[in-house]
Protein backbone atom coordinates (compact mmCIF):
# COMPACT_ATOMS: atom_id res chain seq x y z
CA UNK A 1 234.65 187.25 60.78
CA UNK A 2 234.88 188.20 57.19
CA UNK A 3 235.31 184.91 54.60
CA UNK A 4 238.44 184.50 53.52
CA UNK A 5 239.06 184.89 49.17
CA UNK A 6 239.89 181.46 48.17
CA UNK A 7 239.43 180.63 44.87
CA UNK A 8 238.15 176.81 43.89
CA UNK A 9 240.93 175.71 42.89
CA UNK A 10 242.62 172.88 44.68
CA UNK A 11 244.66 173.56 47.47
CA UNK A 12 246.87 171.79 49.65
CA UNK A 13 246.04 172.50 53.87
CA UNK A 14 248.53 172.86 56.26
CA UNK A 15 248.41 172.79 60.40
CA UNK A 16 251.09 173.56 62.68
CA UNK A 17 253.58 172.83 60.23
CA UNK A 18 252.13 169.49 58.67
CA UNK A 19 250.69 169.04 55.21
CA UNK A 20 247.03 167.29 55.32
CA UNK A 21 247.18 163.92 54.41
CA UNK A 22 244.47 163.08 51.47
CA UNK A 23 241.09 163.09 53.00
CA UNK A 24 242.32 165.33 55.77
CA UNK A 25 243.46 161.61 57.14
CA UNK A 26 246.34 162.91 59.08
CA UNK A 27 249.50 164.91 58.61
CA UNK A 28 252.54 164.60 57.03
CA UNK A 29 255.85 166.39 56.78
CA UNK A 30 255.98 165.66 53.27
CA UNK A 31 254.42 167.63 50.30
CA UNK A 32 254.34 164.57 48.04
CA UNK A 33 252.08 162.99 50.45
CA UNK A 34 249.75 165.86 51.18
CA UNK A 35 246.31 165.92 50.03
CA UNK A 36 244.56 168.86 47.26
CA UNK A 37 241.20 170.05 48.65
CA UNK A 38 238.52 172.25 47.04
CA UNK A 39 238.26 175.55 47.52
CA UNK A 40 235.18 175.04 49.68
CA UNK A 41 236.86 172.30 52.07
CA UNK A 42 239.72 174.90 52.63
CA UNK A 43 237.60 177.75 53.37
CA UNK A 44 235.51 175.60 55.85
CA UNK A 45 238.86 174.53 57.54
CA UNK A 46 240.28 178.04 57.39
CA UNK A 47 237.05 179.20 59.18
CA UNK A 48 237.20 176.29 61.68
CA UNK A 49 240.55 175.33 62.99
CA UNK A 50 243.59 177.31 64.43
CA UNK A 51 246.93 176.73 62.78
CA UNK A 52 245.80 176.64 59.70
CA UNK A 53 247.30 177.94 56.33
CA UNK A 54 245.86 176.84 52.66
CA UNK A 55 248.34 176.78 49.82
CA UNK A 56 247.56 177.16 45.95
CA UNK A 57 249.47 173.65 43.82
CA UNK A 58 251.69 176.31 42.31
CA UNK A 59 252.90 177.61 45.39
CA UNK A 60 254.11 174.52 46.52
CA UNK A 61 256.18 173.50 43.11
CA UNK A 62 259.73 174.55 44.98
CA UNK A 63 258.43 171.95 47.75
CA UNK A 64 257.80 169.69 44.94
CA UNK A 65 261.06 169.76 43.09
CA UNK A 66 263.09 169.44 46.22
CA UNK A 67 261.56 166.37 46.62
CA UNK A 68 262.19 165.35 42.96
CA UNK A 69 265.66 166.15 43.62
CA UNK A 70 266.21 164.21 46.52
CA UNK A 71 264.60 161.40 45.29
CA UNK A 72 266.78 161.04 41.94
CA UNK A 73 269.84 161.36 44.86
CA UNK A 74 268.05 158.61 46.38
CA UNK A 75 267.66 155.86 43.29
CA UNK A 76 270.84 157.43 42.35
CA UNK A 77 272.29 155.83 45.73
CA UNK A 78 270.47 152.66 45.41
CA UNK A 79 271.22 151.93 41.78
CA UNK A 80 275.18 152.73 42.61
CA UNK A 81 274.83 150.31 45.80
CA UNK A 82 273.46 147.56 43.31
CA UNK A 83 275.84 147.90 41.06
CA UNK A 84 278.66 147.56 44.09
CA UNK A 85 277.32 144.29 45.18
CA UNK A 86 276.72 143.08 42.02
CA UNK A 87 280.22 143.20 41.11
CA UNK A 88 279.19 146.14 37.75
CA UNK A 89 276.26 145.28 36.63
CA UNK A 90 274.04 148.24 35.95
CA UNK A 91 270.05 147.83 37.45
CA UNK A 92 267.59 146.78 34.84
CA UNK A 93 265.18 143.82 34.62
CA UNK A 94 267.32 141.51 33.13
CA UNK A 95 269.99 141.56 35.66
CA UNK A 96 267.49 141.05 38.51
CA UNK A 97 264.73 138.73 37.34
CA UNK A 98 266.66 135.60 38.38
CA UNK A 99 267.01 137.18 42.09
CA UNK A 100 263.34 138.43 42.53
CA UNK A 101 260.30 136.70 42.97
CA UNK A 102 257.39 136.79 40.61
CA UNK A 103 255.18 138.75 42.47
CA UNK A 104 258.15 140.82 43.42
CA UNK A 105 259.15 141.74 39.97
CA UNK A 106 255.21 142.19 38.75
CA UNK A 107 255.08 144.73 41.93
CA UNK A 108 257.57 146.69 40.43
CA UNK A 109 256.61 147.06 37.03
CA UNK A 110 253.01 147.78 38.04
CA UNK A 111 251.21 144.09 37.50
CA UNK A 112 251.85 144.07 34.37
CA UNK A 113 253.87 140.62 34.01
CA UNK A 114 252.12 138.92 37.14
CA UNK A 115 251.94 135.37 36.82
């Protein structure tokens, strides 16, 4: 069988349907949580496995924004919930820092303001 032309660029593997997770550590429905592999790691799975198709980054940037899109509907959601049940008050740090926890709140900003 004749290699296949893949450039060594990263690429993003799919089986069957599901993306490879990073590390080929499992699958997953989602492009967001799909893993980029060399050129060389593609071929070699192309070569080896049934089911497989590889995928260039920019052919998956419709995937991509779909899921941007659905996640700004998604904190769009949440931050309208919050501001329901908080009887109006917009999300931001100030309103919630007296109903979080420390480690809570340094979780969300990234460590930053751990204690």
């Amino acid at each position: 069988m004749a290699e296949v032309e893949i450039p060594d660029d990263p690429h993003f593997i799919r089986r069957n349907g599901g993306w490879f997770r990073p590390n080929a550590q499992g699958y997953t429905t989602r492009v967001v949580e799909a893993g980029l592999f060399s050129g060389e790691v593609a071929r070699a799975y192309l070569r080896d496995c049934d089911g497989i198709s590889i995928h260039r980054m920019t052919s998956v940037q419709i995937d991509l924004a779909e899921e941007i899109i659905q996640a700004r509907q998604a904190l769009a959601r949440c931050e309208a919930a919050y501001a329901r049940a908080s009887g109006g008050a917009p999300f931001n740090r100030s309103n919630v820092v007296k109903l979080v926890t420390p480690a809570l709140l340094a979780q969300a900003d990234g460590g930053e303001h751990a204690e």
